[in-house]
Protein backbone atom coordinates (compact mmCIF):
# COMPACT_ATOMS: atom_id res chain seq x y z
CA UNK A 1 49.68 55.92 55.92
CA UNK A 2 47.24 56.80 58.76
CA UNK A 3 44.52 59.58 58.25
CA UNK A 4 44.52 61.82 61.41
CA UNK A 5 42.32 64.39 61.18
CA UNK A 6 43.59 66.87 64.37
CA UNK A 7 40.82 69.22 65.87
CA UNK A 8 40.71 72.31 68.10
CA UNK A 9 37.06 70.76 69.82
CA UNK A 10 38.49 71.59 73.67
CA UNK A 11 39.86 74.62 72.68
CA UNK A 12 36.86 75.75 71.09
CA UNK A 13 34.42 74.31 74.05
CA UNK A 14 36.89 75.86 76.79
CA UNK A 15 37.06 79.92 75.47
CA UNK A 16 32.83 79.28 74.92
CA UNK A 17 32.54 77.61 79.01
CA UNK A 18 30.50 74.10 77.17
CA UNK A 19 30.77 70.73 78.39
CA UNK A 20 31.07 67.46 76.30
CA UNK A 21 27.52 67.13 77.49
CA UNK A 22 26.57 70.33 76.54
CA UNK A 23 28.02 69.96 72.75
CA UNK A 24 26.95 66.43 72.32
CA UNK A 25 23.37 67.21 73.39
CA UNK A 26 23.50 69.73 70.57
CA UNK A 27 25.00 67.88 68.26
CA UNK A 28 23.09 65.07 68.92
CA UNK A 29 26.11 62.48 69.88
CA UNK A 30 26.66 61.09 72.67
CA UNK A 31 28.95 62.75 75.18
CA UNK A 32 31.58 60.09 75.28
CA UNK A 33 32.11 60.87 71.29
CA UNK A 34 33.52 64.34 71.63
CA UNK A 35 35.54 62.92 73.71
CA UNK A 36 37.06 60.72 71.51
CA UNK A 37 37.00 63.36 68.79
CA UNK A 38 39.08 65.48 71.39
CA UNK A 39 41.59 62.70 71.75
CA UNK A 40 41.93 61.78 67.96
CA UNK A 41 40.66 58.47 69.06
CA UNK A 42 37.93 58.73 66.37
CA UNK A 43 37.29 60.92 62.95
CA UNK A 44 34.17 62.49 62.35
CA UNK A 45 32.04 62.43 59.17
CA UNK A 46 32.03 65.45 57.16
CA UNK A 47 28.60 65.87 58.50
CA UNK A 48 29.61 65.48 61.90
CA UNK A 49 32.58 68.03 61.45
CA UNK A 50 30.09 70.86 59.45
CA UNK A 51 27.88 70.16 62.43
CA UNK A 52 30.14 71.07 65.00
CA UNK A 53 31.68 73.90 63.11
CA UNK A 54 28.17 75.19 62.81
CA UNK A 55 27.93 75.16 66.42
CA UNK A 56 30.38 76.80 66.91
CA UNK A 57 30.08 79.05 64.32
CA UNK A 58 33.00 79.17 62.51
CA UNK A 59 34.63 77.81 59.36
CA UNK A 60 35.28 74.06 59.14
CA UNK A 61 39.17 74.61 58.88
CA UNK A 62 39.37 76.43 62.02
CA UNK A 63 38.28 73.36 63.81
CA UNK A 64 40.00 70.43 62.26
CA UNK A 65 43.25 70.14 60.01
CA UNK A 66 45.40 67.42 58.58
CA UNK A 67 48.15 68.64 59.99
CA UNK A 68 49.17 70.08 63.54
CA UNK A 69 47.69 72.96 64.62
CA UNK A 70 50.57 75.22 66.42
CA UNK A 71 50.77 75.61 69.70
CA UNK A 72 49.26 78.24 71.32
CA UNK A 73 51.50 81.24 71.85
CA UNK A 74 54.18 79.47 69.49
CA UNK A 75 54.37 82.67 67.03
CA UNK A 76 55.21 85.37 69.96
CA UNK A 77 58.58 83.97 70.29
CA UNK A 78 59.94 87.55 69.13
C-alpha cells in the first residue's frame, strides 16, 4: 500500500497570487520542493505541512488529505 498524501498547495498559492519562490522563501525550502509537493512527487513532514498551513493560514486538513480532494465545481451539478 502506497501513502499519498494529496494537497491543495497550487490552489492555495494561485487564489493568494504566490510563487513557488515566494512560498519556499517563507517556508524556508527550496523552490523546487513545493514543486514536488504540488505534484505528489514528495510528502512533507508534519512540520513541513503545519508550516505551510500556517502560511497560509488555515487548518492543516484544508491543505492536504489522504484521499482526493473533489474537483472544483464537482458539487454544483444540480
Amino acid at each position: 500500500m502506497s501513502e499519498v498524501i494529496y494537497n491543495r498547495i497550487a490552489m492555495l498559492r494561485a487564489e493568494r497570487g504566490i510563487s513557488r519562490r515566494q512560498l519556499s522563501d517563507a517556508l524556508g525550502v527550496h523552490y523546487q520542493t513545493v514543486g514536488y509537493l504540488e505534484r505528489g512527487e514528495y510528502s512533507p513532514s508534519l512540520y513541513l505541512a503545519l508550516k505551510i498551513a500556517e502560511y497560509f493560514e488555515v487548518a492543516v486538513e484544508v491543505v492536504f488529505s489522504t484521499a482526493p480532494f473533489p474537483r472544483i465545481g464537482a458539487e454544483r451539478a444540480g
